[in-house]
PDB file of N, CA and C in Angstrom:
ATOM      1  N   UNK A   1       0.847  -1.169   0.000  1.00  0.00           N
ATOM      2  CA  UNK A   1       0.000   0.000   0.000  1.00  0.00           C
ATOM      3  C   UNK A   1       0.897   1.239   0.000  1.00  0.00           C
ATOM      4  N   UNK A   2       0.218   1.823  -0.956  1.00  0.00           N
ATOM      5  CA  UNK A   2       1.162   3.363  -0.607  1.00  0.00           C
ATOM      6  C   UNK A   2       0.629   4.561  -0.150  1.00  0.00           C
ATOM      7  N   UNK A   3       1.197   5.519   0.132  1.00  0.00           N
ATOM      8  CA  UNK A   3       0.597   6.728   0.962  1.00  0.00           C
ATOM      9  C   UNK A   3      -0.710   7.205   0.118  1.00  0.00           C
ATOM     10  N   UNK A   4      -0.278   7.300  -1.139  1.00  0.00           N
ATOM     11  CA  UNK A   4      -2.131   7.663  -1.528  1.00  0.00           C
ATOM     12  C   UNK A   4      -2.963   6.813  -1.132  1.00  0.00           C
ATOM     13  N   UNK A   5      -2.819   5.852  -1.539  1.00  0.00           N
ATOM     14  CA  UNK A   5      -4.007   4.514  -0.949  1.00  0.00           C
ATOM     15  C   UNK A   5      -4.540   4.674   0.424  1.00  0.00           C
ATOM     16  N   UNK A   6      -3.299   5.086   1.122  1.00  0.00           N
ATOM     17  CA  UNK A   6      -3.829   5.116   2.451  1.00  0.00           C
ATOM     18  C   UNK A   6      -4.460   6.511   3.244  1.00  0.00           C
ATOM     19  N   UNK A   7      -4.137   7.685   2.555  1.00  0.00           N
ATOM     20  CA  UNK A   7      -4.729   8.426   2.699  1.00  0.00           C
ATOM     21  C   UNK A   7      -6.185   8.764   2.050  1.00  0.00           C
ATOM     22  N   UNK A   8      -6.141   7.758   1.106  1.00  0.00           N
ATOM     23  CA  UNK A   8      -7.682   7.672   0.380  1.00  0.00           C
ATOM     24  C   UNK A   8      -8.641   6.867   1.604  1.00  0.00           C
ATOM     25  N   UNK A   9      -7.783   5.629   2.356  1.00  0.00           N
ATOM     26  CA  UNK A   9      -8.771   5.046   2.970  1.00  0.00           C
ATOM     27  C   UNK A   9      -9.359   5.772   4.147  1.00  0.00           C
ATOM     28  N   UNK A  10      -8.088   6.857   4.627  1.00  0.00           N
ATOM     29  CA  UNK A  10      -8.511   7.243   6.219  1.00  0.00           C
ATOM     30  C   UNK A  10      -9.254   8.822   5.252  1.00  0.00           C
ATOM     31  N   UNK A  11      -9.480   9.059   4.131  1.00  0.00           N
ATOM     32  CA  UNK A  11     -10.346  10.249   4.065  1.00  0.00           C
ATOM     33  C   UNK A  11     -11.863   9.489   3.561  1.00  0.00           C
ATOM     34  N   UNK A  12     -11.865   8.236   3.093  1.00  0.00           N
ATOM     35  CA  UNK A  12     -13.556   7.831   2.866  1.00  0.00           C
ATOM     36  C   UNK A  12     -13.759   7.067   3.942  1.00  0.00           C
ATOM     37  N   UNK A  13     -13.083   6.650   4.867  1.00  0.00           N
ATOM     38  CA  UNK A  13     -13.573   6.252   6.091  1.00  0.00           C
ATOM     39  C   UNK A  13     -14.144   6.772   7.440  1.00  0.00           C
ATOM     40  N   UNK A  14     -13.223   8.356   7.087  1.00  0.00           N
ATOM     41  CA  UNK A  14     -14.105   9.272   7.951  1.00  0.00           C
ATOM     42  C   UNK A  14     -13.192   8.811   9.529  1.00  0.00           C
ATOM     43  N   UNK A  15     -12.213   8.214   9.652  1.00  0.00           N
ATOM     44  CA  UNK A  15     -11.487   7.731  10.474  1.00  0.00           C
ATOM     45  C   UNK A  15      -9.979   8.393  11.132  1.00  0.00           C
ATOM     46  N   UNK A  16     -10.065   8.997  11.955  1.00  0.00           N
ATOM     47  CA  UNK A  16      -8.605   9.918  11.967  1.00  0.00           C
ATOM     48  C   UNK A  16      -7.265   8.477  12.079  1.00  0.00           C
ATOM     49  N   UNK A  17      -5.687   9.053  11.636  1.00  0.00           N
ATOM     50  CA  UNK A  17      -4.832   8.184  11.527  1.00  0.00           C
ATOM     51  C   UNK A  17      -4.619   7.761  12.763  1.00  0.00           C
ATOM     52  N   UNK A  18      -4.441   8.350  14.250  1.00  0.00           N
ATOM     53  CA  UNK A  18      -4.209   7.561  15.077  1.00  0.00           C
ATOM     54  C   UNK A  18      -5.407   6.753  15.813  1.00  0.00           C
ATOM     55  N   UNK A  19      -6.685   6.802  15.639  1.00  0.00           N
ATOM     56  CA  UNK A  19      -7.792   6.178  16.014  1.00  0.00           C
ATOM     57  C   UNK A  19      -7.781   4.711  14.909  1.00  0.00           C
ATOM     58  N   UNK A  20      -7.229   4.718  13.667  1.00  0.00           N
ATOM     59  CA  UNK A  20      -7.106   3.805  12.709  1.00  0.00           C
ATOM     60  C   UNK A  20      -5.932   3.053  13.565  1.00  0.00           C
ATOM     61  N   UNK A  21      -4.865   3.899  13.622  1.00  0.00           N
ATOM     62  CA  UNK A  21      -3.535   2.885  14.447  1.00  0.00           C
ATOM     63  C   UNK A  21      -4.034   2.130  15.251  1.00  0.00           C
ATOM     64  N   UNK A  22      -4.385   2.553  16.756  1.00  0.00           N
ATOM     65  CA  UNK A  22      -4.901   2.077  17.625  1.00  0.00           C
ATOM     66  C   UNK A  22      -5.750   0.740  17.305  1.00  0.00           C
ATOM     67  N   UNK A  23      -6.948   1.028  16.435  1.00  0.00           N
ATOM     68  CA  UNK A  23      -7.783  -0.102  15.999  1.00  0.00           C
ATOM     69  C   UNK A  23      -6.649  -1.078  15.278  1.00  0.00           C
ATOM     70  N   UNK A  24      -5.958  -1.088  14.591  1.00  0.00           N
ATOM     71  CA  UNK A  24      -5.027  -1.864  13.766  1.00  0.00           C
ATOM     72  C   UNK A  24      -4.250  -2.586  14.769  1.00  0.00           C
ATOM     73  N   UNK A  25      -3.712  -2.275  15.523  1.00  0.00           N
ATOM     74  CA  UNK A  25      -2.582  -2.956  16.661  1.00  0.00           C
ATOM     75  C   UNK A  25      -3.756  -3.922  17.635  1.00  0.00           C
ATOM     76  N   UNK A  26      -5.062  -3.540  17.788  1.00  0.00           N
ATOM     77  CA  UNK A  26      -6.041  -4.511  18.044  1.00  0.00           C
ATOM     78  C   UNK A  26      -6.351  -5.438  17.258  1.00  0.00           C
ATOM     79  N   UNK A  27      -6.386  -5.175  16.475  1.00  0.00           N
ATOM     80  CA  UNK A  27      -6.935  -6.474  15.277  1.00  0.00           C
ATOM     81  C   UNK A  27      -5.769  -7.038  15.311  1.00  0.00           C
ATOM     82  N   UNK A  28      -4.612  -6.541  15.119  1.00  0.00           N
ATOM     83  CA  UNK A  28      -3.190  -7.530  14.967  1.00  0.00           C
ATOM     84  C   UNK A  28      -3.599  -8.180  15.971  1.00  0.00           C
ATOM     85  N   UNK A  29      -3.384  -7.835  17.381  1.00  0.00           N
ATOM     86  CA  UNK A  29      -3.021  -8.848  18.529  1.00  0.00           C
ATOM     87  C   UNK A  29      -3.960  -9.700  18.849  1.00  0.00           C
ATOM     88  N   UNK A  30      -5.162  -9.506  18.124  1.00  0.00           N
ATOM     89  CA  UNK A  30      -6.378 -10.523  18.366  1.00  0.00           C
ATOM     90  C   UNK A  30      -6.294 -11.806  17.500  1.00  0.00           C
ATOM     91  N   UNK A  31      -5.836 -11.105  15.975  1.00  0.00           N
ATOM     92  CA  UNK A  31      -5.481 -12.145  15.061  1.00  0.00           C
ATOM     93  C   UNK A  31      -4.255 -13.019  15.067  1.00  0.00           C
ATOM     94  N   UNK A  32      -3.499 -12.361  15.294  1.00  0.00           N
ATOM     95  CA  UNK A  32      -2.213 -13.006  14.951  1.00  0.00           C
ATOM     96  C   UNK A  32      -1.348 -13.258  16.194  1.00  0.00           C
ATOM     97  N   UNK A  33      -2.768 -13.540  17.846  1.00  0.00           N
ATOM     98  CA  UNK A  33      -1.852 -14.017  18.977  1.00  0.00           C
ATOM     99  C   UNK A  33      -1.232 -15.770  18.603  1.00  0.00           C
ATOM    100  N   UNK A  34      -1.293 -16.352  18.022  1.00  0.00           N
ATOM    101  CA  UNK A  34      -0.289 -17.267  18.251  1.00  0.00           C
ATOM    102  C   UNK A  34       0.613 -17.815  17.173  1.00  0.00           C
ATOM    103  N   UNK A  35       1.686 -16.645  16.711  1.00  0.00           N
ATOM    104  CA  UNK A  35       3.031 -15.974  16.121  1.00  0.00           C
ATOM    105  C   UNK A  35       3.157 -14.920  17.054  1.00  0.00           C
ATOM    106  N   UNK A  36       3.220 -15.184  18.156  1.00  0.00           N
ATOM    107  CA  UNK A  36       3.738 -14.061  19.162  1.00  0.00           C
ATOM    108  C   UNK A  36       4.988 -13.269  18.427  1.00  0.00           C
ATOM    109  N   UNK A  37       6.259 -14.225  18.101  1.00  0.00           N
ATOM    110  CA  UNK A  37       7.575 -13.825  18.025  1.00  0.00           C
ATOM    111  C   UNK A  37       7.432 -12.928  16.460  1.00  0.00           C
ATOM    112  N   UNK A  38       6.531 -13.177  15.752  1.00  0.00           N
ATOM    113  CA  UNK A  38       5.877 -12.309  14.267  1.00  0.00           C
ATOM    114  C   UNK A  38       5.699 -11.228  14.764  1.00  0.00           C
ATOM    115  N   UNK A  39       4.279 -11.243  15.989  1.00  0.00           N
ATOM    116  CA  UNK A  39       3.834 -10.182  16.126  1.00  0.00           C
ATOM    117  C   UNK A  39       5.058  -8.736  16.818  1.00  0.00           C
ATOM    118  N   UNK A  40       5.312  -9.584  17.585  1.00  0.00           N
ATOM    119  CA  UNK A  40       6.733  -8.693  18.481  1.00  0.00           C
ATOM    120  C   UNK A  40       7.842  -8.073  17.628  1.00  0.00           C
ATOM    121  N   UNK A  41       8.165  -8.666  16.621  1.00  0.00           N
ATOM    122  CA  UNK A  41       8.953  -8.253  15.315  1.00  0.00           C
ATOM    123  C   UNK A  41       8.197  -7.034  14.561  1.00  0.00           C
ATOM    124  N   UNK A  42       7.681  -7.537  14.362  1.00  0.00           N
ATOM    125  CA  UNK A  42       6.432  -6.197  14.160  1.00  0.00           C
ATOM    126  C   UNK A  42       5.903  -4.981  14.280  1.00  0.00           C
ATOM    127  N   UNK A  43       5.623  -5.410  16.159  1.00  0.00           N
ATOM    128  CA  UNK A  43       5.693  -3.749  16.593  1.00  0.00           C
ATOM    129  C   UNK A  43       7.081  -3.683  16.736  1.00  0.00           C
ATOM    130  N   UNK A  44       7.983  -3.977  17.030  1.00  0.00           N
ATOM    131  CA  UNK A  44       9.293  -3.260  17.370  1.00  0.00           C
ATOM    132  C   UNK A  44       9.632  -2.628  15.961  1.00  0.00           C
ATOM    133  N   UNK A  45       9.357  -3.156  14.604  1.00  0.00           N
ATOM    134  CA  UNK A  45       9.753  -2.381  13.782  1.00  0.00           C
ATOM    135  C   UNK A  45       8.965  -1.071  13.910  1.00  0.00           C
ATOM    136  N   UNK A  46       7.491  -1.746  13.676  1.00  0.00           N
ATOM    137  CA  UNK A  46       6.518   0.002  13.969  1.00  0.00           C
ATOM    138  C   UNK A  46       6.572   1.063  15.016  1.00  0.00           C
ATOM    139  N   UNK A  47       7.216   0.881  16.016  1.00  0.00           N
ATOM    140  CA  UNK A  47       7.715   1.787  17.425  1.00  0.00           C
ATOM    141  C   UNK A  47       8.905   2.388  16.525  1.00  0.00           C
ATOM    142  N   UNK A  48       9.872   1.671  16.259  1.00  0.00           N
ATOM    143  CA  UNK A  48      11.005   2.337  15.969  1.00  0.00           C
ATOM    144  C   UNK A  48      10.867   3.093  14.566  1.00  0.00           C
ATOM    145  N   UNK A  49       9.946   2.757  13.848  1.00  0.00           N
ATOM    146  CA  UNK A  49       9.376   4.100  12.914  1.00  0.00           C
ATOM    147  C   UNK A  49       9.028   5.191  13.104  1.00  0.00           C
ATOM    148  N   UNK A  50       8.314   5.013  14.795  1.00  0.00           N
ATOM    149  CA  UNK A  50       7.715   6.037  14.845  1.00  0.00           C
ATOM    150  C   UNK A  50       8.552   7.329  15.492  1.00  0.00           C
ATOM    151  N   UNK A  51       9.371   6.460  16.121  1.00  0.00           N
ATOM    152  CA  UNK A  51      10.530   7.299  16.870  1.00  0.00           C
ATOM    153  C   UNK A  51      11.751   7.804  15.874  1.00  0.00           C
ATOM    154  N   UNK A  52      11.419   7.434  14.846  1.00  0.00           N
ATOM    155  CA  UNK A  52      12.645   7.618  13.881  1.00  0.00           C
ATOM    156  C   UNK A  52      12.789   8.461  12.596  1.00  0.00           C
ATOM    157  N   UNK A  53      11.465   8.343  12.212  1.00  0.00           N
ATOM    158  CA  UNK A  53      11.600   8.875  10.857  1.00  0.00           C
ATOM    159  C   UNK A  53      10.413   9.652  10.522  1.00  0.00           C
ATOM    160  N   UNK A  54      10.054  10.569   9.814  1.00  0.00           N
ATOM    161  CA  UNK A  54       8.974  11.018   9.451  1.00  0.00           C
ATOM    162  C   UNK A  54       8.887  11.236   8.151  1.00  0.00           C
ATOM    163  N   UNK A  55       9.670  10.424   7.372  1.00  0.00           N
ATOM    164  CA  UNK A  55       9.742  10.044   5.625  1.00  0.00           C
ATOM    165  C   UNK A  55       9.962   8.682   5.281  1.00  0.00           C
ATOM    166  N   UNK A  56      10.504   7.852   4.471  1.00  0.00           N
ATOM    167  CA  UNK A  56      10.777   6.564   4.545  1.00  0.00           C
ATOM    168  C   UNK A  56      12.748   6.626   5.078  1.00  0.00           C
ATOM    169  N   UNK A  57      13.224   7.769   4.747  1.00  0.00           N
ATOM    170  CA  UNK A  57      14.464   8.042   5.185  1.00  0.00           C
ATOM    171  C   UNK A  57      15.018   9.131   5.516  1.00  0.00           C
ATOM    172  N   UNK A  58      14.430  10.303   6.258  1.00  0.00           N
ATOM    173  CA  UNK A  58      14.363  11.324   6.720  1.00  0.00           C
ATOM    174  C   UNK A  58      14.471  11.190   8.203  1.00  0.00           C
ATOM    175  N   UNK A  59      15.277  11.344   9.537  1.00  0.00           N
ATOM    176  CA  UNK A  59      15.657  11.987  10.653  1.00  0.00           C
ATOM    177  C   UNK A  59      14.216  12.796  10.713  1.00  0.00           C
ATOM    178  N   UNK A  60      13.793  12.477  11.684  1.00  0.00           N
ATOM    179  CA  UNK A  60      12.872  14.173  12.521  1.00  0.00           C
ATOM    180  C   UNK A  60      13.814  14.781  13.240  1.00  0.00           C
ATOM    181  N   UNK A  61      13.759  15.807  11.942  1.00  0.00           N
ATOM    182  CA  UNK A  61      14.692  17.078  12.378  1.00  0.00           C
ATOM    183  C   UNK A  61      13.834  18.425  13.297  1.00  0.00           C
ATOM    184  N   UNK A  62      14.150  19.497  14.009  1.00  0.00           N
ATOM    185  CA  UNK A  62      13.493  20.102  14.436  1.00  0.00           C
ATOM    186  C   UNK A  62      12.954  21.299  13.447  1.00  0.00           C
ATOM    187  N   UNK A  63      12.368  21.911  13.361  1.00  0.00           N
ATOM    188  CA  UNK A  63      12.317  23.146  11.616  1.00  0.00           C
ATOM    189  C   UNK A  63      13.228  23.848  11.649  1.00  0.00           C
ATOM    190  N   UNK A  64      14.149  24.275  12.491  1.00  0.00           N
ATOM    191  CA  UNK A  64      15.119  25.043  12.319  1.00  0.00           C
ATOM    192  C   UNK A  64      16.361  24.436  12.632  1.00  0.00           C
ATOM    193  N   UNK A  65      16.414  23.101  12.127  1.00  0.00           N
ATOM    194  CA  UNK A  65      17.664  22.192  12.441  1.00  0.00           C
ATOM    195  C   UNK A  65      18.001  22.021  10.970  1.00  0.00           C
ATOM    196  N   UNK A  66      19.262  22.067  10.675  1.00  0.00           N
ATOM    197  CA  UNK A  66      19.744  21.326   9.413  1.00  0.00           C
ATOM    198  C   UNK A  66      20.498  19.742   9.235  1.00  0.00           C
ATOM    199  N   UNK A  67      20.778  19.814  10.767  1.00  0.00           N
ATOM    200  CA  UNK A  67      21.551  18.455  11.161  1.00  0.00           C
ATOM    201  C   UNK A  67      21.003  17.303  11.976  1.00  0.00           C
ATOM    202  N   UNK A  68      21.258  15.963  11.278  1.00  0.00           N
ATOM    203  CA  UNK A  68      20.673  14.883  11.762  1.00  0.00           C
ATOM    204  C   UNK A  68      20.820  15.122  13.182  1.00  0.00           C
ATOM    205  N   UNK A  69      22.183  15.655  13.634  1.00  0.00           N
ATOM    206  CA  UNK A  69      22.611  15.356  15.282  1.00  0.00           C
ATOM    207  C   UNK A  69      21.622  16.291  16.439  1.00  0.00           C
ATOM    208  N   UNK A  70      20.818  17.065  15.365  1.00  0.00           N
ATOM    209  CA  UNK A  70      20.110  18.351  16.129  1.00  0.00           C
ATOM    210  C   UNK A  70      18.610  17.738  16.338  1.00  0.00           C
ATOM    211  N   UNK A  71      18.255  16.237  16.309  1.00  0.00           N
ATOM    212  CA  UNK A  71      17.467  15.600  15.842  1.00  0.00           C
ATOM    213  C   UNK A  71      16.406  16.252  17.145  1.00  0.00           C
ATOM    214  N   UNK A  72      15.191  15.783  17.362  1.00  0.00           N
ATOM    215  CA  UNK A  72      14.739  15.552  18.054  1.00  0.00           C
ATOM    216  C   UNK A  72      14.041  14.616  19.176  1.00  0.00           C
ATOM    217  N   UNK A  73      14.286  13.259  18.291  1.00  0.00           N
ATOM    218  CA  UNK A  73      14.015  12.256  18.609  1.00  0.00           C
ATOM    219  C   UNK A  73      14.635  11.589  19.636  1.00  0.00           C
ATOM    220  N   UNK A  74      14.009  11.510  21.194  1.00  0.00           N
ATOM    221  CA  UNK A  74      14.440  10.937  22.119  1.00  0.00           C
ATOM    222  C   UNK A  74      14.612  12.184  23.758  1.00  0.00           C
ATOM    223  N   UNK A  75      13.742  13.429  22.934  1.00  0.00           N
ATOM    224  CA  UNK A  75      14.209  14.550  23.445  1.00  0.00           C
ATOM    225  C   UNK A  75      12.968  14.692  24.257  1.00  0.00           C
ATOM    226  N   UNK A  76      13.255  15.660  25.167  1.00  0.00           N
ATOM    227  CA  UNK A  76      11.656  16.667  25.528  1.00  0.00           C
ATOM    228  C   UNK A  76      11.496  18.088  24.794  1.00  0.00           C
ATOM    229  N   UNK A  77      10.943  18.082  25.577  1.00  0.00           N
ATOM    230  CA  UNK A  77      10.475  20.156  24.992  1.00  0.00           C
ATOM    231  C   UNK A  77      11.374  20.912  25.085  1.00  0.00           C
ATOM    232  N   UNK A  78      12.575  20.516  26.076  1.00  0.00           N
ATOM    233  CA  UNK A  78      13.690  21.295  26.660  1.00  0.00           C
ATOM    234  C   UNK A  78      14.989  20.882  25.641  1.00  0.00           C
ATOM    235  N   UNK A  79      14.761  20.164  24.871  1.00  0.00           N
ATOM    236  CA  UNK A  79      15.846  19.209  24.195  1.00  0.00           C
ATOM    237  C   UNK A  79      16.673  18.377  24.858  1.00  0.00           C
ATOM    238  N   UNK A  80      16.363  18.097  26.218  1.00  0.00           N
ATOM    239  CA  UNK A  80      16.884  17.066  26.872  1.00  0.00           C
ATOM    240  C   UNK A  80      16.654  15.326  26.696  1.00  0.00           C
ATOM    241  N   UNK A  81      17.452  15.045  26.486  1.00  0.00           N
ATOM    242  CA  UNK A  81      17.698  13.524  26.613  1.00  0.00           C
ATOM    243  C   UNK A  81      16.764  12.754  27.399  1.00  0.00           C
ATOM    244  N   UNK A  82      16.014  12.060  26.781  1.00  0.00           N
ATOM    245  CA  UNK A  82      14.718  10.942  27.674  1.00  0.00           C
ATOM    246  C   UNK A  82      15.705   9.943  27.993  1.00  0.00           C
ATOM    247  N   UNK A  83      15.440   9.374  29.546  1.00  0.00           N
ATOM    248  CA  UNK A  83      15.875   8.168  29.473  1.00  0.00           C
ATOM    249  C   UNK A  83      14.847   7.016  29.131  1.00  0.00           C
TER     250      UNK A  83
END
């Protein structure tokens, strides 16, 4: 599926994207509880998407950052380091 497709489905569905997520990670874990070690592969890839990228290979940079290292990811509001 690609981003048009999928923005076609969440605009005739009338469905916002993270209310769709949410429902989706339910249906996974209902369907596909026994491939646990599938499912777990899975979200760990989709977590670490989310923390990572906001293109298929783009850094979330801050808008006035030019550098990967100025990233934001892992930060707070303060730009401090989450543990």
């Amino acid at each position: 599926m690609d981003l048009a497709q999928f923005r076609s489905i969440l605009k005739t569905s009338g469905v916002d994207v993270w209310e769709f997520m949410e429902m989706a990670v339910t249906v996974a874990s209902l369907d596909h509880n026994g491939d646990v070690d599938n499912f777990k592969r899975r979200r760990a890839r989709i977590v670490e998407r989310l923390y990572t990228t906001t293109t298929s290979i783009a850094p979330l940079l801050c808008e006035n950052c030019d550098a990967a290292e100025k990233s934001l990811i892992g930060k707070d509001e303060n730009n401090v380091v989450l543990d």
